[in-house]
N, C-alpha and C. Protein backbone atom coordinates (compact mmCIF):
# COMPACT_ATOMS: atom_id res chain seq x y z
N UNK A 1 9.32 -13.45 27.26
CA UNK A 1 8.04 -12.91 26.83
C UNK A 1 7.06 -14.05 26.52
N UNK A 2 7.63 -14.89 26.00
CA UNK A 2 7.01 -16.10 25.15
C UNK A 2 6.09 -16.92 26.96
N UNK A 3 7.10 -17.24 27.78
CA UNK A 3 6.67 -17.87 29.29
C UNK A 3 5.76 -17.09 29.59
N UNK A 4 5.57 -15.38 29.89
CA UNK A 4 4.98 -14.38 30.57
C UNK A 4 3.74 -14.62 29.71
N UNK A 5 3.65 -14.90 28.24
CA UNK A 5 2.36 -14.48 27.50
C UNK A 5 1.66 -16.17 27.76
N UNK A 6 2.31 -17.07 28.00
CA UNK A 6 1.52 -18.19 28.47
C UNK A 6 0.89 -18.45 29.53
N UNK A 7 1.89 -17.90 30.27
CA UNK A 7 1.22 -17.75 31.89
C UNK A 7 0.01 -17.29 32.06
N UNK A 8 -0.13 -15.65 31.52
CA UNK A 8 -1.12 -14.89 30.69
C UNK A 8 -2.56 -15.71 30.39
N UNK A 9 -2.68 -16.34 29.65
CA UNK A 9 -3.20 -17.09 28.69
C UNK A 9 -4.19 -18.04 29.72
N UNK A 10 -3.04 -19.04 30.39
CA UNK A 10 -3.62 -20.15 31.46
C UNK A 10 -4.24 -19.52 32.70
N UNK A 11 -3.33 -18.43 32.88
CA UNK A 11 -3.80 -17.84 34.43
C UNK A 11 -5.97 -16.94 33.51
N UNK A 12 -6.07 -16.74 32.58
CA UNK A 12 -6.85 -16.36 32.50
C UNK A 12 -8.20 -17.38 31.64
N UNK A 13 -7.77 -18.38 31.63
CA UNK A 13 -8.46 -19.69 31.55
C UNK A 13 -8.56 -20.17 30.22
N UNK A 14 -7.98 -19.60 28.80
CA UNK A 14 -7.95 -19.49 27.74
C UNK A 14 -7.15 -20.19 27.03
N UNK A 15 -6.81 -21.18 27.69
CA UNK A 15 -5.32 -22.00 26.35
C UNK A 15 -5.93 -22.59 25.80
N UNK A 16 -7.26 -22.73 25.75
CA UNK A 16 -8.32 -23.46 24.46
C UNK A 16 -8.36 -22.93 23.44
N UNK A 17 -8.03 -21.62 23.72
CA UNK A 17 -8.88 -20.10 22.30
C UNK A 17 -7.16 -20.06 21.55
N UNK A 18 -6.13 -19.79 22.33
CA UNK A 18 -4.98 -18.98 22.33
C UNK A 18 -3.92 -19.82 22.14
N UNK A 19 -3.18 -19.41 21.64
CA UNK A 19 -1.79 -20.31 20.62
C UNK A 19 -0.61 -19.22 21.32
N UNK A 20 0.33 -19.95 21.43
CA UNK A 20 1.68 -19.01 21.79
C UNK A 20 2.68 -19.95 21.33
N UNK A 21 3.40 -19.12 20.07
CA UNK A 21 4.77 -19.63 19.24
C UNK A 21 5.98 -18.75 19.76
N UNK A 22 6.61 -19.63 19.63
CA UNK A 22 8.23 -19.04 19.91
C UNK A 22 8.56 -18.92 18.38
N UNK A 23 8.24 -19.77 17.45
CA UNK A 23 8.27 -19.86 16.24
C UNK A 23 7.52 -20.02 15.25
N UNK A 24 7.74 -19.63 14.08
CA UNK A 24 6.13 -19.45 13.21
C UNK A 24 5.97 -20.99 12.62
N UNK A 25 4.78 -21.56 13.32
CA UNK A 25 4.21 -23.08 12.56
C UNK A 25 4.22 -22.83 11.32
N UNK A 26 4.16 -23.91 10.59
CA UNK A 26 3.26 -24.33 9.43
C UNK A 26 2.19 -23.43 9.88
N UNK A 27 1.49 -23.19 8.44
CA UNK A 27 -0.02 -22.57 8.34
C UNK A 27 -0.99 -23.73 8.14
N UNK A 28 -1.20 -24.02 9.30
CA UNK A 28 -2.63 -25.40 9.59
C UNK A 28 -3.82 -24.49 9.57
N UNK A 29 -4.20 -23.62 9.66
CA UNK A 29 -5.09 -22.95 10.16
C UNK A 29 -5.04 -21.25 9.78
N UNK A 30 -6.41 -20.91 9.68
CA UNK A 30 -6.22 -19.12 9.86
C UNK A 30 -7.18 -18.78 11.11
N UNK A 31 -6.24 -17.64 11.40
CA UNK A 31 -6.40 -16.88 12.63
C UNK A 31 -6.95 -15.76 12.86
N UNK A 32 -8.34 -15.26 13.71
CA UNK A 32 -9.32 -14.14 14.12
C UNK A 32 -8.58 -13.42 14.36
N UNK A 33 -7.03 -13.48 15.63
CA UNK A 33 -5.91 -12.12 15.90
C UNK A 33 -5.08 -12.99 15.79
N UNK A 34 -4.01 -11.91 15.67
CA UNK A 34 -2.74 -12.55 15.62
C UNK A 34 -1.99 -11.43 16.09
N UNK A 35 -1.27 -11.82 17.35
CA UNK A 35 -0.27 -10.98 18.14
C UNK A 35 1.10 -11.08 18.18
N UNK A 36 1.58 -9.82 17.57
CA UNK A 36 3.52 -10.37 17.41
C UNK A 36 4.17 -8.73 18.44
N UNK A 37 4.52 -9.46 19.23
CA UNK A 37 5.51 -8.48 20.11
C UNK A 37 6.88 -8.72 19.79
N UNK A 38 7.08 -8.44 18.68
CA UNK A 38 8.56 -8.72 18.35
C UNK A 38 9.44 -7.18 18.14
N UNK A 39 10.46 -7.68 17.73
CA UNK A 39 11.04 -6.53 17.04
C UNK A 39 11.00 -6.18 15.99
N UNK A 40 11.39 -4.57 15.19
CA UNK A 40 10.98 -4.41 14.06
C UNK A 40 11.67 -5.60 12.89
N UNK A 41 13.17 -5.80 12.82
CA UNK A 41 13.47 -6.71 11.97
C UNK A 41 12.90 -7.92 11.79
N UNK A 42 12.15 -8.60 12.87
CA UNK A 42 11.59 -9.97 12.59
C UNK A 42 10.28 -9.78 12.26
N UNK A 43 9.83 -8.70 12.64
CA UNK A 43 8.22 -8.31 12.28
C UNK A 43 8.59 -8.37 10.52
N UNK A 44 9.35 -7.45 9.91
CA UNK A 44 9.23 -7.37 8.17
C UNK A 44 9.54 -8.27 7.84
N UNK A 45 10.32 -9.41 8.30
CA UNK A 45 10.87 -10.58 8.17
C UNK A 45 9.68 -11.28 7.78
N UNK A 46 8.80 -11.56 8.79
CA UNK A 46 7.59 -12.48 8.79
C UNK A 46 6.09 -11.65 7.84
N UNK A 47 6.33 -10.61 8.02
CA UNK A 47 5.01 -9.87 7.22
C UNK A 47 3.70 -10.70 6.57
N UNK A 48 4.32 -11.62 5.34
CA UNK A 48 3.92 -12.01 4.33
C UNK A 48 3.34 -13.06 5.42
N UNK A 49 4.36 -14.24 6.07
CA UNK A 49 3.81 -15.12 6.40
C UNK A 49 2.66 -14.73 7.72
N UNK A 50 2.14 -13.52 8.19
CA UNK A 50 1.21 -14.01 9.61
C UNK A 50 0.30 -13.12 8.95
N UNK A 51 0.43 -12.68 8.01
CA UNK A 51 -0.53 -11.87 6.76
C UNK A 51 -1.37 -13.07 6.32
N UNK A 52 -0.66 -14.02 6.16
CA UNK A 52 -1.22 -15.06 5.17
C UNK A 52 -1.65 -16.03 5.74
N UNK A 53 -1.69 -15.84 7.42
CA UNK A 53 -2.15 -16.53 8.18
C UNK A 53 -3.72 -16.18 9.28
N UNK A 54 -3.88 -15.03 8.42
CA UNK A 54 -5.54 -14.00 8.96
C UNK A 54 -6.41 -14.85 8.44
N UNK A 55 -7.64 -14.89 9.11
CA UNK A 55 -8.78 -14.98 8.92
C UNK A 55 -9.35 -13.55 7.81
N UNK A 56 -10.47 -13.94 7.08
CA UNK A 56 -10.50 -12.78 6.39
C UNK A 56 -11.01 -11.51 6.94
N UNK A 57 -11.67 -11.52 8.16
CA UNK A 57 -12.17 -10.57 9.23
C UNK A 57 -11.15 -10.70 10.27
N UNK A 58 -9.44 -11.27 9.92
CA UNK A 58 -8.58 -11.35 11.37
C UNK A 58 -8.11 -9.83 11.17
N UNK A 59 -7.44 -9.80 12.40
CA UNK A 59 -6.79 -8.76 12.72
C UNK A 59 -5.45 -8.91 13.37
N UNK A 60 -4.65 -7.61 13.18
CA UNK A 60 -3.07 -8.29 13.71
C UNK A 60 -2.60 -6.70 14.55
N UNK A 61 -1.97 -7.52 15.45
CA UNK A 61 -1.20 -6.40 16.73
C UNK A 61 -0.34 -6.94 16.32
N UNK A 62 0.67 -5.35 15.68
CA UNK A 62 2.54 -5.35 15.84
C UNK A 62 2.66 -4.77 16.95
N UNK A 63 3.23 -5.29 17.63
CA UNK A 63 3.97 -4.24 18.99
C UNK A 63 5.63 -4.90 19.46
N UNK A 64 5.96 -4.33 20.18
CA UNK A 64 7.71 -4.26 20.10
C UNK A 64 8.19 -2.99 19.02
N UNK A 65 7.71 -1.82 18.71
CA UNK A 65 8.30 -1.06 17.94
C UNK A 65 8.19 0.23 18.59
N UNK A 66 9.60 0.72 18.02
CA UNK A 66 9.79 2.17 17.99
C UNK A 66 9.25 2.59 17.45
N UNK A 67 9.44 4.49 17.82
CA UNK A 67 8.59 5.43 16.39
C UNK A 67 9.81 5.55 15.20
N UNK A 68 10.69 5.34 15.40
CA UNK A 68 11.43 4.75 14.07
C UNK A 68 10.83 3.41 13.09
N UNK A 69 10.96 3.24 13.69
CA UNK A 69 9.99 1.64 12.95
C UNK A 69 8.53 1.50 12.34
N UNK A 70 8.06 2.38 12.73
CA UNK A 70 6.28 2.20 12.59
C UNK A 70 6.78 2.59 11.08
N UNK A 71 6.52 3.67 10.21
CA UNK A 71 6.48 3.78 8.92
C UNK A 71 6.92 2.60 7.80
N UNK A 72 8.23 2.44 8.37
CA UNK A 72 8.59 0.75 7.52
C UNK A 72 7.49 -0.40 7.58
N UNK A 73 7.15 -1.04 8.71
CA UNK A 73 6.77 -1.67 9.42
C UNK A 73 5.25 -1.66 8.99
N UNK A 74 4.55 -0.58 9.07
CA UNK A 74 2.89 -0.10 8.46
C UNK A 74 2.78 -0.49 7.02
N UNK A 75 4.24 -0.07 6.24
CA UNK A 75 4.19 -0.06 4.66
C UNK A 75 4.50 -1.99 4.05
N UNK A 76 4.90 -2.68 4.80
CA UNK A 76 5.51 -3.39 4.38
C UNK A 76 4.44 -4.65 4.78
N UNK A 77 3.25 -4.23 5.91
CA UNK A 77 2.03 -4.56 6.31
C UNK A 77 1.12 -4.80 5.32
N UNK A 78 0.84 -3.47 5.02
CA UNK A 78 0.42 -2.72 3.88
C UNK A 78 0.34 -3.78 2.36
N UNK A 79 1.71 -3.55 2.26
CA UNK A 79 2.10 -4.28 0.78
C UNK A 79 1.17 -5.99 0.84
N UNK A 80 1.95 -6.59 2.33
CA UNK A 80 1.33 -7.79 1.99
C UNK A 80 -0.10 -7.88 2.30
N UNK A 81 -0.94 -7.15 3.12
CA UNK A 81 -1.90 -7.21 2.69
C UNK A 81 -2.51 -7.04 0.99
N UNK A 82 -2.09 -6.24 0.34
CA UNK A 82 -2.40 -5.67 -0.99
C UNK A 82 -2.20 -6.95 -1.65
N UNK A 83 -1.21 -8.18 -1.47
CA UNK A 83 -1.06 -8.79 -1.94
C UNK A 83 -2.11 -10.31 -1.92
N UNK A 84 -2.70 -9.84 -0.93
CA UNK A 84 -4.01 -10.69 -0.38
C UNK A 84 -5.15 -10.56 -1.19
N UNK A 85 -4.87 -9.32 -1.76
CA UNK A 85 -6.07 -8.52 -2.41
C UNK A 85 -6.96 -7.41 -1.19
N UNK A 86 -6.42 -7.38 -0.11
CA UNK A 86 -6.82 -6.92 1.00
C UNK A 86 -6.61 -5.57 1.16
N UNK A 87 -7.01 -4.33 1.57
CA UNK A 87 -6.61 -2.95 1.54
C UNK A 87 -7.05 -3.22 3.43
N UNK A 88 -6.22 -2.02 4.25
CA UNK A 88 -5.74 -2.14 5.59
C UNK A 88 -5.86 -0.67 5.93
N UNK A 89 -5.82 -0.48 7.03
CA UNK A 89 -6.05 1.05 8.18
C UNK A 89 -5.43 0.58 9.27
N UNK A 90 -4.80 1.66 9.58
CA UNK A 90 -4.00 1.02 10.85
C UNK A 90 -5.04 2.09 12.00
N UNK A 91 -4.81 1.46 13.54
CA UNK A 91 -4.59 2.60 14.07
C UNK A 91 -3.30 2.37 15.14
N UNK A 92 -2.62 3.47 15.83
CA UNK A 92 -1.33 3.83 16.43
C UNK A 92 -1.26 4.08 17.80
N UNK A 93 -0.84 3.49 18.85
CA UNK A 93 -1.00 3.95 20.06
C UNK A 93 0.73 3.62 20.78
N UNK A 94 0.68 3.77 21.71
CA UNK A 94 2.12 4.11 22.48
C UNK A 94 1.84 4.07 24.11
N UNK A 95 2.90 3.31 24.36
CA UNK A 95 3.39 3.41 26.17
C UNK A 95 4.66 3.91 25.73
N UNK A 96 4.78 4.96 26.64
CA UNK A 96 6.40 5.45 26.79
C UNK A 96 7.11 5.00 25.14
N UNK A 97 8.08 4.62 25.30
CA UNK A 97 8.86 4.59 23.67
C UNK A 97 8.29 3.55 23.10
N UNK A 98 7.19 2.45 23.57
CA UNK A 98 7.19 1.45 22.74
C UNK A 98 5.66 2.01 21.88
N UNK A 99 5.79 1.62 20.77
CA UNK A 99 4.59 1.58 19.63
C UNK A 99 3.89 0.15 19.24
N UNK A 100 2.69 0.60 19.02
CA UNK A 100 1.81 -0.54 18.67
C UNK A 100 0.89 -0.19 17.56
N UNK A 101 0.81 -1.16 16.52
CA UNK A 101 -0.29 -0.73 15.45
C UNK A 101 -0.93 -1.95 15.12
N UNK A 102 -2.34 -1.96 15.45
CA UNK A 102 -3.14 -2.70 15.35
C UNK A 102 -4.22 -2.51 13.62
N UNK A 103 -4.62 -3.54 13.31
CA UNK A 103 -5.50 -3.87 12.20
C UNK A 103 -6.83 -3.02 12.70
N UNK A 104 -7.56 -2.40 11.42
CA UNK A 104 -8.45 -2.41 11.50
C UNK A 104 -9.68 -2.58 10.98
């Protein structure tokens, strides 16, 4: 995924704008989006840290989730935003079984 979303990136002329981790850096910087196609366990895993890595107008795409997962996953979003001092709205969309909930 990590190769495919770089390819992505260069093939569309953008590796100036766009960052692609296999692993979460140090926080050098805050970020306008922030995109995690992971799975649900590493998504709650990281919460706090790519929360704490927004711009204060950023926004964040979870995707890699089931509809099992979204409720955990939204709440635990949720929390660390709150902990930002930040209050959050999701909205919810879907291909076939996979789920995505984006910032809004």
């Amino acid at each position: 995924a990590l190769e495919c979303a770089r390819e992505c990136v260069e093939h569309n002329g953008e590796m100036a704008r766009v960052d692609c981790y296999q692993f979460l850096p140090e926080r050098e910087r805050l970020y306008d989006v922030i995109v995690a196609n992971i799975l649900q366990p590493v998504l709650l895993q990281f919460a706090d840290a790519l929360v704490s890595r927004l711009s204060a107008e950023g926004k964040i795409i979870l995707s890699g989730l089931l509809e099992g997962d979204v409720a955990e996953v939204k709440a635990k979003y949720s929390q660390a935003y709150k902990k930002l001092g930040r209050d959050i709205r999701w909205n919810q969309s879907a291909i076939g079984e996979w789920q995505c909930l984006t910032s809004l």
